[in-house]
Each structure stands twice: as structure tokens, then as C-alpha cells.
N, C-alpha and C. Protein backbone atom coordinates (compact mmCIF):
# COMPACT_ATOMS: atom_id res chain seq x y z
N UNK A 1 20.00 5.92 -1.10
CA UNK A 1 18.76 6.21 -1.78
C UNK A 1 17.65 5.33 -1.20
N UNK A 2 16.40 5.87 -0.81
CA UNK A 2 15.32 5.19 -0.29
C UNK A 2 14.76 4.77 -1.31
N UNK A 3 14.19 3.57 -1.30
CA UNK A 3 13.60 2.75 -2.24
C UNK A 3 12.22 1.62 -1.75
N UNK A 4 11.22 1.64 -2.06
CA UNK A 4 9.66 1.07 -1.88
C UNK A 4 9.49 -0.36 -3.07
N UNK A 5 9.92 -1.60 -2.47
CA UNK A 5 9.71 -2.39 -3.80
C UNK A 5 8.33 -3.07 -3.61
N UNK A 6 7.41 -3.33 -4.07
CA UNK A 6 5.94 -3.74 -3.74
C UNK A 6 6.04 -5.06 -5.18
N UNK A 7 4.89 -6.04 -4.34
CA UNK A 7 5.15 -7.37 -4.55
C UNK A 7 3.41 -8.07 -4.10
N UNK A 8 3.19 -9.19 -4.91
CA UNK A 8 1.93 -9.50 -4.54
C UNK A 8 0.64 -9.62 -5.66
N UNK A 9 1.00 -8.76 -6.38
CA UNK A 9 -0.29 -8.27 -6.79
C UNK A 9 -0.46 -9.30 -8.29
N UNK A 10 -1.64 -9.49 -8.69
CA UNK A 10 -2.05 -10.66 -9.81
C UNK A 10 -3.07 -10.59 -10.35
N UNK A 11 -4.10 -11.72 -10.76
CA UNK A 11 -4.75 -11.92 -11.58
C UNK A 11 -5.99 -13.12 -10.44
N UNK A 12 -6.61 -12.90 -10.01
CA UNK A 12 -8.02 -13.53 -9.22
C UNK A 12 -9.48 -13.15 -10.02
N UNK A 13 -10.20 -14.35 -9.59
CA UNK A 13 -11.56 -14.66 -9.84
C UNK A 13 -11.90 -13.47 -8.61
N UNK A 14 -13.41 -12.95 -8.98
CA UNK A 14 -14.59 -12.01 -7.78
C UNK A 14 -14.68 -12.89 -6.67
N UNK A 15 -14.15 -12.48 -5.73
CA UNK A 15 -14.47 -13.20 -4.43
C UNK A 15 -13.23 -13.77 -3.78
N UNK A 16 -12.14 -13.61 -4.73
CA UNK A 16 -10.79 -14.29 -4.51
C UNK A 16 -9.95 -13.18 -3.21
N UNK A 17 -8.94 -13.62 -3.23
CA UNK A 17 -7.83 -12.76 -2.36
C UNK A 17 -6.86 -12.61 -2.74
N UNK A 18 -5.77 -11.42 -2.19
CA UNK A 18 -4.62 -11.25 -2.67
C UNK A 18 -4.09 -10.76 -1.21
N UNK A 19 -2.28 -10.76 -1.34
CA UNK A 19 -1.84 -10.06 -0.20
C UNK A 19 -1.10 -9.27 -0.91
N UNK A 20 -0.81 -7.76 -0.69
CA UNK A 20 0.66 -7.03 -1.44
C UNK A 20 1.35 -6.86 -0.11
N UNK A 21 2.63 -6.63 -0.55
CA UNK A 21 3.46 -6.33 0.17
C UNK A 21 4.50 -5.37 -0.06
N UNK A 22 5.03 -4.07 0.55
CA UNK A 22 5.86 -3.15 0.33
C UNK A 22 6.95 -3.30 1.26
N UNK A 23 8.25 -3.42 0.48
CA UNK A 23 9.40 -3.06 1.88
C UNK A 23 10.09 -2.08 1.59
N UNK A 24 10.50 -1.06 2.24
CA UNK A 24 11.51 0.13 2.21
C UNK A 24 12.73 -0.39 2.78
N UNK A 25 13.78 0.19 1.71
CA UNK A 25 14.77 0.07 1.73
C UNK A 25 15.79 1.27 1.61
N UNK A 26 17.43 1.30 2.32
CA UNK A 26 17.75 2.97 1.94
C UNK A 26 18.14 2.97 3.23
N UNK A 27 18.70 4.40 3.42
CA UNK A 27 19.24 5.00 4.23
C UNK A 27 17.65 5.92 4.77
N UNK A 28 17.08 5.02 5.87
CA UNK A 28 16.16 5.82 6.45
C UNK A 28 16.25 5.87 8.18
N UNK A 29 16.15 7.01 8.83
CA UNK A 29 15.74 6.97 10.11
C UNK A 29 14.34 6.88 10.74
N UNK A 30 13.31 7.02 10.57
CA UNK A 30 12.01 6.51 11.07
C UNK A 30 11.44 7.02 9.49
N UNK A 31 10.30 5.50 9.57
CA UNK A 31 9.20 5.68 8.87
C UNK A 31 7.70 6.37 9.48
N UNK A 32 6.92 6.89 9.12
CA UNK A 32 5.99 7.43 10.27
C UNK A 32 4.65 6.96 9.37
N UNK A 33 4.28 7.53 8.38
CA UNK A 33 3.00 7.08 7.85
C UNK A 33 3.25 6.09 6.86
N UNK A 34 2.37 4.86 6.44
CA UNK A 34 2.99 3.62 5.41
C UNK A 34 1.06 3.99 4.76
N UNK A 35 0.83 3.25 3.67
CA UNK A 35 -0.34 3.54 2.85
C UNK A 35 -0.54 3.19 1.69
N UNK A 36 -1.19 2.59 1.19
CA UNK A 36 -1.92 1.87 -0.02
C UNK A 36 -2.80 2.85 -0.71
N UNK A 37 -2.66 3.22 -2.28
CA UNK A 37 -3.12 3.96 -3.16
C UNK A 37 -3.09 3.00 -4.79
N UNK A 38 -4.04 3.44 -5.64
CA UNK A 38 -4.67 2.28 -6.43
C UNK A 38 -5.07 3.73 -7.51
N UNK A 39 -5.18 3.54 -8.39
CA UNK A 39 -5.38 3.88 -9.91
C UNK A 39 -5.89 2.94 -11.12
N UNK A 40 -6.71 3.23 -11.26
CA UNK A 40 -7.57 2.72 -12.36
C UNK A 40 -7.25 2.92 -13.64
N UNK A 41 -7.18 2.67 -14.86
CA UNK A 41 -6.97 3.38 -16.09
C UNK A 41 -8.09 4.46 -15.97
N UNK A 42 -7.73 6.02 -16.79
CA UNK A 42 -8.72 6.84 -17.07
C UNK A 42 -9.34 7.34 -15.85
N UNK A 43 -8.55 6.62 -14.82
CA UNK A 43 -9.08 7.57 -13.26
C UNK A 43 -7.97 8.12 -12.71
N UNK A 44 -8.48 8.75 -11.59
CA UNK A 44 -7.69 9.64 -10.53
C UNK A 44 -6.79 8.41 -9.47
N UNK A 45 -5.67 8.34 -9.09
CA UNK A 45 -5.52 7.79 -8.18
C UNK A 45 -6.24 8.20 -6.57
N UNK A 46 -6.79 7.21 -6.13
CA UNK A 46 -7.03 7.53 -5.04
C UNK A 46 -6.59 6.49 -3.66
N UNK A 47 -7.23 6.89 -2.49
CA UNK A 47 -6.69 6.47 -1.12
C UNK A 47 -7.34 5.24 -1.13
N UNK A 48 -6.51 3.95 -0.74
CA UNK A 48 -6.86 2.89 0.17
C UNK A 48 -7.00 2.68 1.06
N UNK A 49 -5.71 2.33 1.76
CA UNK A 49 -5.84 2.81 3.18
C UNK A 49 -4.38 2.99 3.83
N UNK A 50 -4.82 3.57 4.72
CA UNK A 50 -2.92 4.19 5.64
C UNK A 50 -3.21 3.37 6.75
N UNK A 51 -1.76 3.56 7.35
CA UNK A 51 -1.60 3.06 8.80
C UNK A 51 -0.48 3.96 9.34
N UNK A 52 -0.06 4.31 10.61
CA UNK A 52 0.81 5.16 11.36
C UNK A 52 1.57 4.05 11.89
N UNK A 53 2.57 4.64 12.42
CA UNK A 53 3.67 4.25 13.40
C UNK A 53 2.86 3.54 14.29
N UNK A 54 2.19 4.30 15.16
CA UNK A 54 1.47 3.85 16.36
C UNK A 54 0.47 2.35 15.61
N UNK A 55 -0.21 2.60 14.40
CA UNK A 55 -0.90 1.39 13.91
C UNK A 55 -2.78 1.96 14.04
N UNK A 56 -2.45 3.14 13.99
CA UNK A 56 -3.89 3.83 13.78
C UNK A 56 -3.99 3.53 12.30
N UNK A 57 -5.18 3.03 11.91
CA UNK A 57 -5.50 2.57 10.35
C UNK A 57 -7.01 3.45 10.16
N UNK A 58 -6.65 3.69 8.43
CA UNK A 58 -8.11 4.39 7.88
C UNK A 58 -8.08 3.87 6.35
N UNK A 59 -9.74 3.60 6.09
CA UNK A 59 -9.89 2.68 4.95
C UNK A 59 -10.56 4.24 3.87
N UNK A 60 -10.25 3.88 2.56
CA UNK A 60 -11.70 3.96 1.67
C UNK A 60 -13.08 3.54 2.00
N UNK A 61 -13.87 4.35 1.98
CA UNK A 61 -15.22 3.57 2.17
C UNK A 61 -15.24 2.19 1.05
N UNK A 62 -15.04 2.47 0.18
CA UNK A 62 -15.25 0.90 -0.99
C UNK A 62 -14.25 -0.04 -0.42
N UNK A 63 -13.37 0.17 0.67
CA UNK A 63 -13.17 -1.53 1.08
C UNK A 63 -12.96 -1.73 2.19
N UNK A 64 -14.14 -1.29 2.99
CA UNK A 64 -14.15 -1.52 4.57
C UNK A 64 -14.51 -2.79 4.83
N UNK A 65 -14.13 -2.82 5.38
CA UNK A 65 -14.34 -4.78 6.09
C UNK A 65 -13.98 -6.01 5.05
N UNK A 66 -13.00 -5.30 3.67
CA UNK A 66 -12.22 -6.59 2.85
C UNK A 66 -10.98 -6.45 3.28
N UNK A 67 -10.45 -4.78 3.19
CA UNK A 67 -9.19 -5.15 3.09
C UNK A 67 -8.77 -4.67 4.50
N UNK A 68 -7.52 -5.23 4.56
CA UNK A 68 -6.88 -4.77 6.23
C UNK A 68 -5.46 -4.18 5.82
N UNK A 69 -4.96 -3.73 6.23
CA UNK A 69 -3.53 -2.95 6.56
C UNK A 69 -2.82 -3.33 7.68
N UNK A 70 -1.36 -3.76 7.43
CA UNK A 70 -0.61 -3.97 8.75
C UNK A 70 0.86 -3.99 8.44
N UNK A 71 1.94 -3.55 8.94
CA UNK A 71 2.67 -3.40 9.13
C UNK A 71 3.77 -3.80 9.58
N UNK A 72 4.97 -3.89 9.13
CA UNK A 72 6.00 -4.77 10.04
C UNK A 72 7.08 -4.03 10.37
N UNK A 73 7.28 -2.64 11.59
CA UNK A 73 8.31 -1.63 11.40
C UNK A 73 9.60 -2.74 11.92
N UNK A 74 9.94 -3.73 12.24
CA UNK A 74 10.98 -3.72 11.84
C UNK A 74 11.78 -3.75 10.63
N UNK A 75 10.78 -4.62 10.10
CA UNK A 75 10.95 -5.04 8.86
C UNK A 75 10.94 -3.98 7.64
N UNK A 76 10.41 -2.78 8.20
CA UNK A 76 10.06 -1.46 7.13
C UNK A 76 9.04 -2.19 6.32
N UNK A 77 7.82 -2.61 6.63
CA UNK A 77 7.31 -3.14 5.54
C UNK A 77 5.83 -3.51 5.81
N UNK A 78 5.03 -2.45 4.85
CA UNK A 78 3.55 -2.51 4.84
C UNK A 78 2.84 -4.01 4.24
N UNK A 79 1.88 -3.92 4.53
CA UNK A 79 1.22 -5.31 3.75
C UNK A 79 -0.45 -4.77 3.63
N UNK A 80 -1.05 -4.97 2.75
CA UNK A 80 -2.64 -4.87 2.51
C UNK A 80 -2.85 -6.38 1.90
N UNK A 81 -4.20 -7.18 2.82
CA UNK A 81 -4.92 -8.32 2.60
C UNK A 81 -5.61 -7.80 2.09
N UNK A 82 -6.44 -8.41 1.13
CA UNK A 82 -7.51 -8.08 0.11
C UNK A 82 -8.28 -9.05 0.16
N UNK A 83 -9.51 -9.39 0.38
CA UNK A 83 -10.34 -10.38 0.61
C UNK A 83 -11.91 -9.91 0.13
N UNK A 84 -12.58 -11.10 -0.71
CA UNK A 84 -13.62 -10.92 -1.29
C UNK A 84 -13.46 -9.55 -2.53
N UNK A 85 -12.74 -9.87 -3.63
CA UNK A 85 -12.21 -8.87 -4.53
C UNK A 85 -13.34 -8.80 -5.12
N UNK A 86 -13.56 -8.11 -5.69
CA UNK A 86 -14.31 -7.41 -6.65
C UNK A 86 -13.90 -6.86 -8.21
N UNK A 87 -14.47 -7.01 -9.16
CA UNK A 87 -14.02 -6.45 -10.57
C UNK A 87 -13.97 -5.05 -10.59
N UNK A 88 -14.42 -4.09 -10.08
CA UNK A 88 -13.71 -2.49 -9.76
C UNK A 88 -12.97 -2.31 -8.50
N UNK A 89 -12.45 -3.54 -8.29
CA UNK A 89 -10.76 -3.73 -7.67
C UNK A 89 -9.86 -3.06 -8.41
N UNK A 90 -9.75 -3.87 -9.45
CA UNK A 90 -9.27 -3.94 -10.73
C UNK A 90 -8.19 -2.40 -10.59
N UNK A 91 -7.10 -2.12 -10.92
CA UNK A 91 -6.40 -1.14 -10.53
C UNK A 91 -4.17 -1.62 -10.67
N UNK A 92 -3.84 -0.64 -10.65
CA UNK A 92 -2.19 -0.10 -10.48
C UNK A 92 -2.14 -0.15 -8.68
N UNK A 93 -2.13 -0.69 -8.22
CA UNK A 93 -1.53 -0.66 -6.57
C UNK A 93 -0.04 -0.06 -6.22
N UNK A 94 -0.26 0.86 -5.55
CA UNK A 94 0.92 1.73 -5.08
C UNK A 94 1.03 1.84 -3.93
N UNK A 95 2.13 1.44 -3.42
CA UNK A 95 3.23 1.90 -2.11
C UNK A 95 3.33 3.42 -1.58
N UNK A 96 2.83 3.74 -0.65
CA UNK A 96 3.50 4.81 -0.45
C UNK A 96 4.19 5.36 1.16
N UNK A 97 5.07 6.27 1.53
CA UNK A 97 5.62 6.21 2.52
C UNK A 97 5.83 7.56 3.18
N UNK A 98 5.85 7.79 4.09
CA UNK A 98 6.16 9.29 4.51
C UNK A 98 7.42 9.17 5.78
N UNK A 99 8.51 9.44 5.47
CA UNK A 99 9.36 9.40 6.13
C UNK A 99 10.99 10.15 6.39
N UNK A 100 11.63 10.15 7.52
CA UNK A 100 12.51 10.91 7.38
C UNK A 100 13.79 10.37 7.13
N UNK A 101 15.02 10.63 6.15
CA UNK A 101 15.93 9.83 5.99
C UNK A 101 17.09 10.59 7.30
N UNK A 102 16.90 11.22 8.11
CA UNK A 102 17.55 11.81 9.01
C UNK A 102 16.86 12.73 9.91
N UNK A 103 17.12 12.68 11.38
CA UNK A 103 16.87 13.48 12.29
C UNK A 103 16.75 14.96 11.80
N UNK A 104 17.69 15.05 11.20
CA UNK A 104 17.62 16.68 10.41
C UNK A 104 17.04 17.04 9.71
N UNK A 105 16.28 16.06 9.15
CA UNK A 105 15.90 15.91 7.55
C UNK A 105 14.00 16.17 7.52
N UNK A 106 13.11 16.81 7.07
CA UNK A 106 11.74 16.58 7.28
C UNK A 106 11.54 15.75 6.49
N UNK A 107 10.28 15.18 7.59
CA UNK A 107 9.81 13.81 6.48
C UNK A 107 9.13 14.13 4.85
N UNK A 108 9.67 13.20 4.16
CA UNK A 108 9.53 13.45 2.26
C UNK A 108 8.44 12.19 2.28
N UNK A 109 7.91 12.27 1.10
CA UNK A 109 6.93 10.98 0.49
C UNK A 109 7.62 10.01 -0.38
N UNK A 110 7.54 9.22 -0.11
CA UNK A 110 8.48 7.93 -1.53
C UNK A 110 7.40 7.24 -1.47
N UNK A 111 7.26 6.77 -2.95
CA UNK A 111 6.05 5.91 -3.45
C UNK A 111 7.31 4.85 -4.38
N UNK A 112 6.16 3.56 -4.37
CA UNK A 112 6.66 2.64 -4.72
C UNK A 112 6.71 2.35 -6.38
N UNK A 113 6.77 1.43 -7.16
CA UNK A 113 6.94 1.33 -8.46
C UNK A 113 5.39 0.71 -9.15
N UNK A 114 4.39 0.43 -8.10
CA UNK A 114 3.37 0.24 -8.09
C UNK A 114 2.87 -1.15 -8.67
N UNK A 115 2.02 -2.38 -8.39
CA UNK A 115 2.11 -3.23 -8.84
C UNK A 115 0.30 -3.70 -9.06
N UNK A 116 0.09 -5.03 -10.50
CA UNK A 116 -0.91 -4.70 -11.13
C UNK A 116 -1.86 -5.69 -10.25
N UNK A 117 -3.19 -5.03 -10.04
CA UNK A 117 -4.18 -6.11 -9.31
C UNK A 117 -5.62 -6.49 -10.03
N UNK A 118 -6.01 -7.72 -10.99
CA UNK A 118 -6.93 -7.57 -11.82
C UNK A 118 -7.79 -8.65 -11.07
N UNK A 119 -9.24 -8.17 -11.14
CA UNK A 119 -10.35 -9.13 -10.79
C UNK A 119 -10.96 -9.27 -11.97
N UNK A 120 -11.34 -10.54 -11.65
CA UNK A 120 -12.25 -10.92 -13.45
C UNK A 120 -13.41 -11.44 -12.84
N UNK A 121 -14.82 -11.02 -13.61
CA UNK A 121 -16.26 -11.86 -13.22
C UNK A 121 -16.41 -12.86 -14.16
């Protein structure tokens, strides 16, 4: 069973930082797309940012030049820096993954258990 455990996430002052971290675990043969997604109470989840195999990265416009995305494929394991937070940071942070558990197999989505990130002013 493939499994996304995500780790990191807390409680910072506006202006503070955080790092999360996701590792996949499981019976997988390549990971291909890794990606950060965030939910608000009373909102839509939406996109943070992805990264590919190759390490092509794409942000949200609301956190270009805070947060970064990077990756550790050996390790199976995404990471998003968060720098200069903001109070509509504030959000559910989610893991997510696009990958194949076999050559045979098309790649499926596994998302993580999602973890909490609060900014306070």
C-alpha cells in the first residue's frame, strides 16, 4: 500500500518560516509529479506548487518568491520552504503525488493525510 506521511507544519508569527515535508512510502515504481495543495476552512482547496521528476517547478501566484519546492527522489520525498508567512497562509497543507506502483500500472494520485499551518498577526 502506497502511503504520503507529511510533517512540519505549526504555529508562526507573520514573517516567520516553516519547512513541510512529505515522504512516500509503499510498493512504488516511479514517482513522476510531487505537489503541495492547502485548504482553508470554508474554501476550495487549491494549488501551491508542483515539481516533476525532471524538477520543473510551478507556484500559485500568492507565493511566488516565499515559497520554494524541492525534492529528494531518492528519498521519495517532497519538501516546501515557506518563508515570510503571512496570516492567509493560514490553511490544511496537503501532500500530493502522481505515480505508478508498477510498469503495468497507470500512474494514480495519492494524497497525503495533510498537515496544519497557522500564521498569527
Amino acid at each position: 500500500q502506497v502511503q504520503l506521511v507529511e510533517s512540519g507544519g505549526g504555529l508562526v508569527q507573520a514573517g516567520g518560516s516553516l519547512r513541510l515535508s512529505c515522504a512516500a512510502s509503499g510498493s512504488i515504481f516511479s514517482i513522476n509529479r510531487m505537489g503541495w495543495y492547502r485548504q482553508a476552512p470554508g474554501k476550495q482547496r487549491e494549488l501551491v506548487a508542483i515539481i516533476t521528476s525532471g524538477g520543473s517547478t510551478n507556484y500559485a501566484d500568492s507565493v511566488k518568491g516565499r515559497f520554494t519546492i524541492s525534492r529528494d527522489n531518492a528519498k521519495n520525498t517532497v519538501y516546501l520552504q515557506m518563508n515570510s508567512l503571512k496570516p492567509e497562509d493560514t490553511a490544511v497543507y496537503y501532500c500530493n503525488a502522481d505515480l505508478k506502483r508498477s510498469r503495468y500500472i497507470s500512474i494514480e494520485d495519492y494524497w497525503g493525510q495533510g498537515t496544519q499551518v497557522t500564521v498569527s498577526s
